[in-house]
Protein backbone atom coordinates (compact mmCIF):
# COMPACT_ATOMS: atom_id res chain seq x y z
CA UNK A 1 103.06 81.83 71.14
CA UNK A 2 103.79 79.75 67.92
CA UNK A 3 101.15 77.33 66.43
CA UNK A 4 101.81 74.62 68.79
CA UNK A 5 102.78 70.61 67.48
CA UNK A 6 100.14 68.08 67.91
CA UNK A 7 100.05 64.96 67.55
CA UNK A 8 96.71 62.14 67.60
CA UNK A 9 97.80 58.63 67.80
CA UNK A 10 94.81 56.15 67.26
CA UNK A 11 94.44 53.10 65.57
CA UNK A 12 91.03 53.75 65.18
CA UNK A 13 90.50 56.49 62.03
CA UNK A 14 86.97 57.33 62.45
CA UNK A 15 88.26 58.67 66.27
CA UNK A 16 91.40 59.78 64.75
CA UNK A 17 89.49 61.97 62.07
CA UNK A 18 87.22 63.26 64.58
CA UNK A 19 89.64 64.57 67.09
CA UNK A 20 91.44 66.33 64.14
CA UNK A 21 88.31 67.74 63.15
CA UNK A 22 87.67 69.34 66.45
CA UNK A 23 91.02 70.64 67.08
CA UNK A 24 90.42 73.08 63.77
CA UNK A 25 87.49 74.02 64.57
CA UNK A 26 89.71 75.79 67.64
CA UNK A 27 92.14 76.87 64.51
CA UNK A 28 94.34 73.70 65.86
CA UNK A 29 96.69 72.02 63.18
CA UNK A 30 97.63 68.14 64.12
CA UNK A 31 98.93 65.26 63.15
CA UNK A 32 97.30 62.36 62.79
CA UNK A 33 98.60 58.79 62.58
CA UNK A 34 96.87 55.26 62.92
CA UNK A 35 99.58 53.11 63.25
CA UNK A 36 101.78 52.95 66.54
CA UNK A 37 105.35 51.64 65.13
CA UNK A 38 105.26 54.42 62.41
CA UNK A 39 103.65 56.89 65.60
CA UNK A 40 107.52 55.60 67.57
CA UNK A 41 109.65 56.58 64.50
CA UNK A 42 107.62 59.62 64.12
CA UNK A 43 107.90 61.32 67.94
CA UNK A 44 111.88 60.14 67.73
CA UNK A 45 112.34 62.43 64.80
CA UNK A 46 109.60 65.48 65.23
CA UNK A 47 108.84 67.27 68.65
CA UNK A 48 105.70 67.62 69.55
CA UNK A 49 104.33 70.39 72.33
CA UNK A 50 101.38 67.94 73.10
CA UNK A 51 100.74 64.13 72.18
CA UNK A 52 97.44 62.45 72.24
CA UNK A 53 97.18 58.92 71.94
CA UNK A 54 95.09 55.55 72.82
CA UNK A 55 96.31 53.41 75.49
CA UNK A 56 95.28 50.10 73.77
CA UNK A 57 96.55 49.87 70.23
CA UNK A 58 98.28 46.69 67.88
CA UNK A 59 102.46 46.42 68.50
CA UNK A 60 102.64 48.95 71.10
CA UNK A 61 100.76 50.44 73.53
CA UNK A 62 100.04 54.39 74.68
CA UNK A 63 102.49 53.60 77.91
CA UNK A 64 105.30 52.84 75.57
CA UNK A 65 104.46 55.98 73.28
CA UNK A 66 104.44 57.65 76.68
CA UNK A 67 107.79 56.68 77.74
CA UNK A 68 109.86 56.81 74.21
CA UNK A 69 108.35 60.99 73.61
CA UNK A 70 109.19 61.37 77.17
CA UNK A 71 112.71 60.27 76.75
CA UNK A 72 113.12 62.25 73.61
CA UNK A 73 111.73 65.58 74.73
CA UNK A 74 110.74 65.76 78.39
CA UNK A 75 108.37 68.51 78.24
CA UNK A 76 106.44 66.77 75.65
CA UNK A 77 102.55 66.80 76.90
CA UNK A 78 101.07 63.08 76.78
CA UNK A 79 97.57 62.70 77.49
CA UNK A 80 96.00 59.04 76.54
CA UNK A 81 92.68 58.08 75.67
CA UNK A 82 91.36 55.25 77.69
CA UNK A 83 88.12 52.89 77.81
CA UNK A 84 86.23 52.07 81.09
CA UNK A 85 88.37 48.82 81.10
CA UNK A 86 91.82 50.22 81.78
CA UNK A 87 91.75 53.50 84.04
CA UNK A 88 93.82 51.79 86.25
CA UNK A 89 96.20 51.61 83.92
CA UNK A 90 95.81 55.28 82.95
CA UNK A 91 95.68 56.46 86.46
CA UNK A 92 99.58 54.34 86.67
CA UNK A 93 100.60 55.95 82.91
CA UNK A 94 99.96 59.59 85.14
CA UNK A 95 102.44 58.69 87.87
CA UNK A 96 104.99 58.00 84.89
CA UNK A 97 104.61 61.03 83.70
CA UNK A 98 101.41 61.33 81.72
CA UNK A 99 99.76 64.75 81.77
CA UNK A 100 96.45 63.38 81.85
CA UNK A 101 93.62 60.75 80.85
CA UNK A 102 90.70 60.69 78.73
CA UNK A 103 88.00 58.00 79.19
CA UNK A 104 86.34 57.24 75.99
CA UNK A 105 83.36 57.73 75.15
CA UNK A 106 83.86 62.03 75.84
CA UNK A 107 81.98 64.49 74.46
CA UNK A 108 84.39 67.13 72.00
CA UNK A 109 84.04 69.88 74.90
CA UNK A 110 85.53 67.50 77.48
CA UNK A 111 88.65 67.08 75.21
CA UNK A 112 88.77 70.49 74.10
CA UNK A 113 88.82 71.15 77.70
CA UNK A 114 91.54 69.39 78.58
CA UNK A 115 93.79 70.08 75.52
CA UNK A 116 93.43 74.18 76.81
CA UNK A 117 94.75 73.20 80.02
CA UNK A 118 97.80 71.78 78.36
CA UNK A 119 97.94 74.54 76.07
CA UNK A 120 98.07 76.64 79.08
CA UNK A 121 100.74 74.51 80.41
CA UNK A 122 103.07 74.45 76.90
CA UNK A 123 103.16 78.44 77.26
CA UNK A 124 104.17 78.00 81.06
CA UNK A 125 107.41 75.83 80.07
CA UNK A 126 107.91 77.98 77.34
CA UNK A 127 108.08 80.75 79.21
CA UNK A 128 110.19 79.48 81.84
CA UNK A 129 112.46 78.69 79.27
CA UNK A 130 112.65 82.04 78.03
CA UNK A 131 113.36 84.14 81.26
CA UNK A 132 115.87 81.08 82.25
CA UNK A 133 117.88 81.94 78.86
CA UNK A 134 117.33 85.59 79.79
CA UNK A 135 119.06 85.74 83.37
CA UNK A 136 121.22 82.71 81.94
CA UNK A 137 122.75 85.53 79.57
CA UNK A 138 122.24 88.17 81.79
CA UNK A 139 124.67 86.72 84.33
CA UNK A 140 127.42 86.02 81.26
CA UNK A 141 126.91 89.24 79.63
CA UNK A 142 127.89 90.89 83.36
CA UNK A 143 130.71 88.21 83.97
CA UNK A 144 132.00 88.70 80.73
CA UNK A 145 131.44 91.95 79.63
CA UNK A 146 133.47 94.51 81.69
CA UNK A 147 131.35 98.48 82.48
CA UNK A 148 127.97 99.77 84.07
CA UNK A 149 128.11 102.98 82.47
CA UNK A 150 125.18 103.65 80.53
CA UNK A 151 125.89 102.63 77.16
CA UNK A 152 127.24 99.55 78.46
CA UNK A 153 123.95 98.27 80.28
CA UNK A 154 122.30 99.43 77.23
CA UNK A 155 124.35 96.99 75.37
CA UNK A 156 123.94 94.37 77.91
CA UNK A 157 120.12 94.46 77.81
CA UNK A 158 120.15 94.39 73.96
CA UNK A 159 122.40 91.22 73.92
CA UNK A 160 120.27 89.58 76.26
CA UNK A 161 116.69 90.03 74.48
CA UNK A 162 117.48 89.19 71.08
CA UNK A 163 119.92 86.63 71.47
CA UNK A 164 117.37 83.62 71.96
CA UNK A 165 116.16 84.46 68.47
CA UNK A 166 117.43 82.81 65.35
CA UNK A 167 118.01 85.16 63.12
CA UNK A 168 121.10 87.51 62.16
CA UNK A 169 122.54 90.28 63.86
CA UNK A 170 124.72 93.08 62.12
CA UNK A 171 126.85 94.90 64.81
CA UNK A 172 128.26 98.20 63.80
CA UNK A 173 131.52 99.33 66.07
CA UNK A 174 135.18 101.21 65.77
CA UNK A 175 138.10 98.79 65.57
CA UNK A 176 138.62 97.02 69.31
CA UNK A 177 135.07 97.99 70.93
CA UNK A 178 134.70 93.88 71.54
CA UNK A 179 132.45 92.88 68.10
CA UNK A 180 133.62 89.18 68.54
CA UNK A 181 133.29 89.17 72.17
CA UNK A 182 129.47 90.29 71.11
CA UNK A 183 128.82 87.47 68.97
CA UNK A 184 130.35 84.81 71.22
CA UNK A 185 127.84 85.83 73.98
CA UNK A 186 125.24 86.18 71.49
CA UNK A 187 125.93 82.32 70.64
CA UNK A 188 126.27 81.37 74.19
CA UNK A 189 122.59 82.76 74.88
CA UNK A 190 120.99 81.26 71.82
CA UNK A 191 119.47 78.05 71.02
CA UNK A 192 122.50 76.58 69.16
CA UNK A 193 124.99 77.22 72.45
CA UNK A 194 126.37 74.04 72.50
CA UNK A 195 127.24 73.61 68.52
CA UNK A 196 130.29 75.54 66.84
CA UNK A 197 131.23 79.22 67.42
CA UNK A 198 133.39 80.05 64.37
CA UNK A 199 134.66 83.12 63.50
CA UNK A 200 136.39 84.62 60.17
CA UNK A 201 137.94 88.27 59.35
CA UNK A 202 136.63 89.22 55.89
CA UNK A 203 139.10 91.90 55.84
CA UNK A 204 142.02 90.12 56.69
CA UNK A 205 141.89 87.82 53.33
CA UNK A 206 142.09 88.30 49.35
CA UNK A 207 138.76 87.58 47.90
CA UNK A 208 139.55 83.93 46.47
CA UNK A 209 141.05 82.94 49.79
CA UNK A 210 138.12 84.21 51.72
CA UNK A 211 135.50 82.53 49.38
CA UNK A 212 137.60 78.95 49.74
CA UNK A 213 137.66 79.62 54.05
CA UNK A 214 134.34 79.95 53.92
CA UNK A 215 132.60 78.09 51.58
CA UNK A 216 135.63 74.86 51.08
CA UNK A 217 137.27 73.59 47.59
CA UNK A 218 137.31 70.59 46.12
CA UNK A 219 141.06 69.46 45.19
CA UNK A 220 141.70 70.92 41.87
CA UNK A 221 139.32 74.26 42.01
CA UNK A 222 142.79 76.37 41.85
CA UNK A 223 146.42 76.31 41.61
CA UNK A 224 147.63 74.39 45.45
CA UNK A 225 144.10 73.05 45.96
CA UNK A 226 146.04 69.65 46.34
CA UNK A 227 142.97 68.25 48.38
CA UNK A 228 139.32 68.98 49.84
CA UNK A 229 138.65 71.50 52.16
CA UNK A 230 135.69 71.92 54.26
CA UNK A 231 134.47 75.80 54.59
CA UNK A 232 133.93 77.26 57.54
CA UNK A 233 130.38 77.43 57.14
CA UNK A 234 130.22 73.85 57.09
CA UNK A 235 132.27 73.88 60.26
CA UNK A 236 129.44 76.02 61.73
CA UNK A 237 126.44 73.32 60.69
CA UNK A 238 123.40 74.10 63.54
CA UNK A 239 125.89 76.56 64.84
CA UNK A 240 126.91 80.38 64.46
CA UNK A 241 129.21 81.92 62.35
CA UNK A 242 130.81 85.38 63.06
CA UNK A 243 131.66 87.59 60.03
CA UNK A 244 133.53 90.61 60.65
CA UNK A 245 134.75 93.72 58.59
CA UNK A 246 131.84 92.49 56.73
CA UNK A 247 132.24 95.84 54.56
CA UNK A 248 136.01 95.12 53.52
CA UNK A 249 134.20 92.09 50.84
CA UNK A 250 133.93 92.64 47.28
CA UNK A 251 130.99 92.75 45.31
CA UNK A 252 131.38 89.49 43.67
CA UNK A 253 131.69 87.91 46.85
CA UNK A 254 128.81 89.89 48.65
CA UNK A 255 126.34 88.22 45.76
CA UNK A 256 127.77 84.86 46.58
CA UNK A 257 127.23 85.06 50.35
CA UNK A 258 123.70 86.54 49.77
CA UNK A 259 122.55 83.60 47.97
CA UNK A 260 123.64 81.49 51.15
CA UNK A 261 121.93 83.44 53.26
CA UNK A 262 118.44 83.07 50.77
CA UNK A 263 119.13 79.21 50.06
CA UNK A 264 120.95 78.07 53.09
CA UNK A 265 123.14 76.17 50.89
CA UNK A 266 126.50 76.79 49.93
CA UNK A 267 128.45 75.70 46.85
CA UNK A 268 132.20 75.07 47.30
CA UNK A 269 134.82 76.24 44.96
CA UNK A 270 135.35 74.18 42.20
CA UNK A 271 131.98 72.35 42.28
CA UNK A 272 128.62 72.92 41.59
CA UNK A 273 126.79 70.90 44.00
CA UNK A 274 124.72 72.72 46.28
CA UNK A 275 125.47 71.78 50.76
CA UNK A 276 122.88 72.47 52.73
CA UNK A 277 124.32 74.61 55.71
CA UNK A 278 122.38 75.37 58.89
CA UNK A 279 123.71 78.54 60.67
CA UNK A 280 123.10 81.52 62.32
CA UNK A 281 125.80 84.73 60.51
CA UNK A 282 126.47 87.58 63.20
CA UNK A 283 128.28 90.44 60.57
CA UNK A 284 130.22 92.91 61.66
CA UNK A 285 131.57 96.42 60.22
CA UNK A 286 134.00 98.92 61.46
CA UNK A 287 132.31 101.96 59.87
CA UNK A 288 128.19 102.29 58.93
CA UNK A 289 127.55 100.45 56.91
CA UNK A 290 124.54 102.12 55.61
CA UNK A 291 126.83 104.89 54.03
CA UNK A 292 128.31 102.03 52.13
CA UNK A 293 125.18 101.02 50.82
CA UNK A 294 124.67 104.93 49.85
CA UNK A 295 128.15 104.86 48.17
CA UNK A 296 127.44 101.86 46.19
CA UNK A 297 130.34 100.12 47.91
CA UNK A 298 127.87 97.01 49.53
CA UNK A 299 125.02 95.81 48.05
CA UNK A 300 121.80 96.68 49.93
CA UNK A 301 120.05 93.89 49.65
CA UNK A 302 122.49 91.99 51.63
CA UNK A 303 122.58 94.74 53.90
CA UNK A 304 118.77 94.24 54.44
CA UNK A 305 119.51 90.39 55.12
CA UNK A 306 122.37 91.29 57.40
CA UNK A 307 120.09 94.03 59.02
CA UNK A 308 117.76 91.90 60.98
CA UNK A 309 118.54 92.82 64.14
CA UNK A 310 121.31 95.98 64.78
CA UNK A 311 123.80 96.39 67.57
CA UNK A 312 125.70 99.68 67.87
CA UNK A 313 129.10 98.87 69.71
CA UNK A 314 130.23 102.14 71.82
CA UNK A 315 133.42 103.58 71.52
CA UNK A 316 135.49 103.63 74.41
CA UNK A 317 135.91 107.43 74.51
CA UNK A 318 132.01 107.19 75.03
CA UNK A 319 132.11 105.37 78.57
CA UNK A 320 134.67 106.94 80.10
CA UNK A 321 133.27 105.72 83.68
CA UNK A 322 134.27 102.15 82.27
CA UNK A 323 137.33 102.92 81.94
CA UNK A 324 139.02 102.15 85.55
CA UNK A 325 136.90 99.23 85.48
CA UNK A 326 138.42 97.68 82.64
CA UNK A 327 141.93 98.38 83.17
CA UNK A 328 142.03 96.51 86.76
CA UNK A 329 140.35 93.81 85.03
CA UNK A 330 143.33 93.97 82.75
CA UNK A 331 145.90 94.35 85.82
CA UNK A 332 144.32 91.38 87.20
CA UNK A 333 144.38 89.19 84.48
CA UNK A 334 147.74 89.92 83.09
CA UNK A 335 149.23 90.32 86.92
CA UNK A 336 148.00 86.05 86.91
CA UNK A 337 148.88 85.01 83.31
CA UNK A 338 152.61 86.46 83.91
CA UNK A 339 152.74 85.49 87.76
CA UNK A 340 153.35 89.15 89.10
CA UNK A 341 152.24 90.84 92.22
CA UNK A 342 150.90 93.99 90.37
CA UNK A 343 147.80 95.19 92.18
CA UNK A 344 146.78 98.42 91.56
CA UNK A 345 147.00 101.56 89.37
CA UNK A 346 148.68 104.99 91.00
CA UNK A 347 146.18 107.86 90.61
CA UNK A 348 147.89 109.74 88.23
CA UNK A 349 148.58 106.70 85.82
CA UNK A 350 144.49 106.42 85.98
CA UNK A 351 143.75 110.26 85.73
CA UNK A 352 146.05 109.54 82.20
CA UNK A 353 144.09 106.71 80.89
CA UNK A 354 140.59 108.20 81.66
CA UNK A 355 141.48 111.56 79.54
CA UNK A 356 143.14 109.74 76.92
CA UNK A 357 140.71 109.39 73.71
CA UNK A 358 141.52 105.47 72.74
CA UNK A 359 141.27 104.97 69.33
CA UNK A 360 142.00 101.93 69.38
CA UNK A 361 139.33 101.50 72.11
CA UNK A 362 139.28 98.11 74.60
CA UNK A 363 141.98 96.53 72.94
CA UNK A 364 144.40 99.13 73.00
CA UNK A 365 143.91 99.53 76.89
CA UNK A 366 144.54 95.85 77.75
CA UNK A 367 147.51 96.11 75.53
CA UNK A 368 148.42 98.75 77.31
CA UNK A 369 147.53 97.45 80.60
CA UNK A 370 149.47 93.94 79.78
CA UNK A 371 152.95 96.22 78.79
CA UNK A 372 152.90 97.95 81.92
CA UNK A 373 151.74 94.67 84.17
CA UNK A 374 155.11 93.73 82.50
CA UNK A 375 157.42 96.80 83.04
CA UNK A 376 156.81 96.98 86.58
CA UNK A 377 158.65 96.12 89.03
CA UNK A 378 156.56 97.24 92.31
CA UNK A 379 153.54 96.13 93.01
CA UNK A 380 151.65 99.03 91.40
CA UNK A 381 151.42 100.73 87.73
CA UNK A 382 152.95 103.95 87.28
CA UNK A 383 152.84 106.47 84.87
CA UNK A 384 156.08 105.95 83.67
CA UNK A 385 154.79 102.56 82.60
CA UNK A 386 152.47 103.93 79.88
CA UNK A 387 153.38 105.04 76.71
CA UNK A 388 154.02 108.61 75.79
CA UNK A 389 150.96 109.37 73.42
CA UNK A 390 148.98 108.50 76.65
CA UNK A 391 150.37 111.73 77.94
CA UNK A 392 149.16 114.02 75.66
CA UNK A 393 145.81 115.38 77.50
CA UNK A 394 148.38 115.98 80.55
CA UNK A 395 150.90 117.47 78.06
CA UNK A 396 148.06 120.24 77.54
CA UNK A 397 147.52 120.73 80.75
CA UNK A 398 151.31 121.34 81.64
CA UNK A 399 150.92 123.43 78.91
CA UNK A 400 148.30 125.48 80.53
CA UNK A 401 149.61 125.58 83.86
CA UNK A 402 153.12 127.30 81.97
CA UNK A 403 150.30 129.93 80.43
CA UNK A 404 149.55 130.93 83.75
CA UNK A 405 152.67 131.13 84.71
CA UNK A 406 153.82 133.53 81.75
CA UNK A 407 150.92 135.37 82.91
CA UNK A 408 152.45 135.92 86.45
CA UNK A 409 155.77 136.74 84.76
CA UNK A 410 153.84 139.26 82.14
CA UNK A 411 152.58 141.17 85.58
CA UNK A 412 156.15 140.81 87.23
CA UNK A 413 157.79 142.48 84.13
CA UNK A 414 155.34 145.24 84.13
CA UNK A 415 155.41 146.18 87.35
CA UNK A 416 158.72 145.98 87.06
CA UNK A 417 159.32 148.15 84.04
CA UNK A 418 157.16 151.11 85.75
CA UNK A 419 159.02 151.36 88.79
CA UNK A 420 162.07 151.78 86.62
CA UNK A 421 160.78 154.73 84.76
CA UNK A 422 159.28 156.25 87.24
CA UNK A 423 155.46 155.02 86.76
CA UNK A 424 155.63 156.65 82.91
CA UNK A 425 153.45 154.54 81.35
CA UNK A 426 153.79 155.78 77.74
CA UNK A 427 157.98 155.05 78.42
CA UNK A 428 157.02 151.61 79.73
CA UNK A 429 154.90 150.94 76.91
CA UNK A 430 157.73 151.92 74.70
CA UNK A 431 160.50 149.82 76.99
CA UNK A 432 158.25 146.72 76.44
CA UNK A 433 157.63 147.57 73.02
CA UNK A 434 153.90 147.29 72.78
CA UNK A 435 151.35 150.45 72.20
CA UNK A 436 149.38 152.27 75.21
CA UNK A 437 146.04 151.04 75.23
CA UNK A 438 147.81 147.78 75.37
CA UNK A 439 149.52 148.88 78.51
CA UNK A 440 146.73 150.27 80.10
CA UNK A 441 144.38 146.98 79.15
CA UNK A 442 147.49 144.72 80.86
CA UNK A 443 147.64 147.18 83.50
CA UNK A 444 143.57 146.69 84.18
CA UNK A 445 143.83 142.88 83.88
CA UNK A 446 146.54 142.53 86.24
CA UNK A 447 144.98 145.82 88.69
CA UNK A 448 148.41 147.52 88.71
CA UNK A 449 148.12 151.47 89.70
């Protein structure tokens, strides 16, 4: 468990001084404060796990302190400090929410004693919080992320434990394997959930155009920078930021977006005052991205600040059992968006799309999927709605079913050719125009006499 926030609210600094005092000597930082209007502004701007504070006190009083950290931060932990005069005020401050009450004088154990109970109570709610995100992104990840095959759960379990953390992710994956769908649920299970998801392709831009989409211009910095823009890194303050083909950048740009990541501050083009920027980067690559370090083609110490935490994105050819999953997810979602009654798949239009290799993984089978929800004209896919190069595992296997079949017309013309001369092999060898012992091996295999 982190160190947890503490706060002692007193006006009185000898008691103030000597509660701080006791908390170290349990390795307990606080703050401490004497002065209740500064103690208001103060909770209203910090969170504190647990605050301490006298009921009676100049300006305001330990109930109001109470009731402005409680509507701040509910699970803040008040416990007041009261004299003999006022329990029954105390006892009241309890049913509004007060964790509990201290009558003064106490000896240092009896605090202590009661501080470790709300200790014990700040891990609770912390780890309530916790296994709520956890099944919280469990049941996304399974809504929204199609497959139970094993890599896929894998994947799921990854996405759930590290996406409550705060720090970056670098996902690895072929082209279409689902990197932004990744980093949206990685987002949607993290602290910053309800701030900005934005998302750039690195690859898809010339290096002066990427730098100005993510890091802004001021009007001037180049030729048609008629006004100031705003980066998309700004657009992402307290949120998350999605960087893929992260390995298409240049070098110049890789040292520019590495001192944003060590700063948290980004400099727009065309100026040279620093922004502070609060976000969390998810980078993506489409090959490894460690053989690019190797090459000298991406800098490694970016790599290493990238590298926190690793996702490897499986290729579809790897989950095959996925595969009829995903396509009637497809059929049903393209059979809605284009109001047909296409409900299933014929056999042989699946056996085709589960020995097909897909390299251009998911998103090449709901393309798919979405051009034959639109050919058809029944209320099932065929395989004449696929395309051809789907065909070309079955093409093999038509090609080895006509190998047999020369087979059974090698044995026909053999047999053949020795009843014509008579059963004289060395003749039918010559008829067929191929030596003896190749006769006689063809005459084994196929058990002619």
């Amino acid at each position: 468990m982190k160190q947890p926030a503490i706060l002692v609210l007193d006006d009185d600094r000898r008691m103030g001084e000597l509660l701080r005092d006791t908390l170290a000597e349990e390795n307990l930082g606080s703050t401490i404060l004497n002065d209740s209007r500064q103690a208001l502004q103060d909770i209203t701007e910090n969170r504190y796990d647990i605050i301490v504070t006298d009921l009676k006190m100049p300006h305001h009083d330990g109930i109001t302190i109470l009731e402005r950290a409680r509507e701040v931060y509910p699970d803040t932990i008040v416990i007041l400090l009261t004299g003999y005069g006022s329990i029954e005020t105390a006892v009241e401050a309890t049913r509004k929410g007060a964790y509990d009450y201290i009558q003064k004088p106490f000896e240092p154990d009896d605090f202590l004693l009661v501080i470790k109970r709300a200790l014990d109570h700040v891990a609770l709610l912390e780890e309530n919080k916790r296994l709520r995100r956890q099944i919280e992104n469990r049941e996304f990840t399974d809504k929204e992320m199609v497959g139970d095959s094993a890599p896929m759960l894998a994947l799921k379990e990854m996405i759930a434990r590290i996406a409550p953390f705060d720090a970056t992710v670098l996902m690895e994956g072929e082209t279409g394997t689902g990197k932004e769908l990744v980093a949206r649920l990685l987002h949607s299970g993290s602290p910053r959930r309800h701030m900005p998801f934005v998302a750039a392709n690195c690859g898809a831009l010339a290096e002066q155009i990427l730098e100005s989409e993510l890091f802004g211009h001021e009007q001037g910095a180049f030729t048609g920078a008629d006004r100031r823009k705003q980066g998309l890194f700004e657009a992402a303050h307290r949120g998350t930021i999605f960087l893929d083909e992260i390995n298409a950048t240049s070098a110049n740009f890789q040292v520019k977006l590495l001192r944003v990541l060590q700063e948290g501050q980004i400099v727009r083009m065309g100026s040279s005052a620093p922004t502070a920027t609060d976000v969390r980067v998810i980078a993506a690559s489409n090959i490894p991205l460690e053989k690019e370090v190797d090459g000298g083609r991406f800098r490694q110490d970016l790599y290493y600040r990238l590298n926190v935490f690793s996702l490897v994105l499986p290729p579809l050819r790897r989950r095959r059992p996925d595969i009829p999953l995903l396509a009637h997810h497809f059929l049903h979602k393209f059979s809605l968006k284009f109001d047909k009654e296409v409900k299933s798949i014929a056999q042989p239009a699946l056996d085709k799309l589960l020995q097909y290799d897909w390299p251009g993984n998911v998103r090449e089978l709901e393309n798919i999927i979405q051009r034959a929800v639109l050919l058809s004209d029944s209320t099932q896919i065929s395989s004449i709605h696929l395309p051809k190069r789907t065909s070309a595992m079955h093409d093999l296997d038509d090609a080895c079913s006509s190998l047999i079949s020369f087979a059974e017309m090698e044995k026909m013309l053999i047999s053949h050719t020795l009843q014509t001369v008579n059963g004289h092999r060395e003749r039918t060898a010559e008829v067929l125009g191929i030596s003896p012992a190749t006769l006689w091996r063809k005459m084994k295999k196929y058990q002619l006499n």
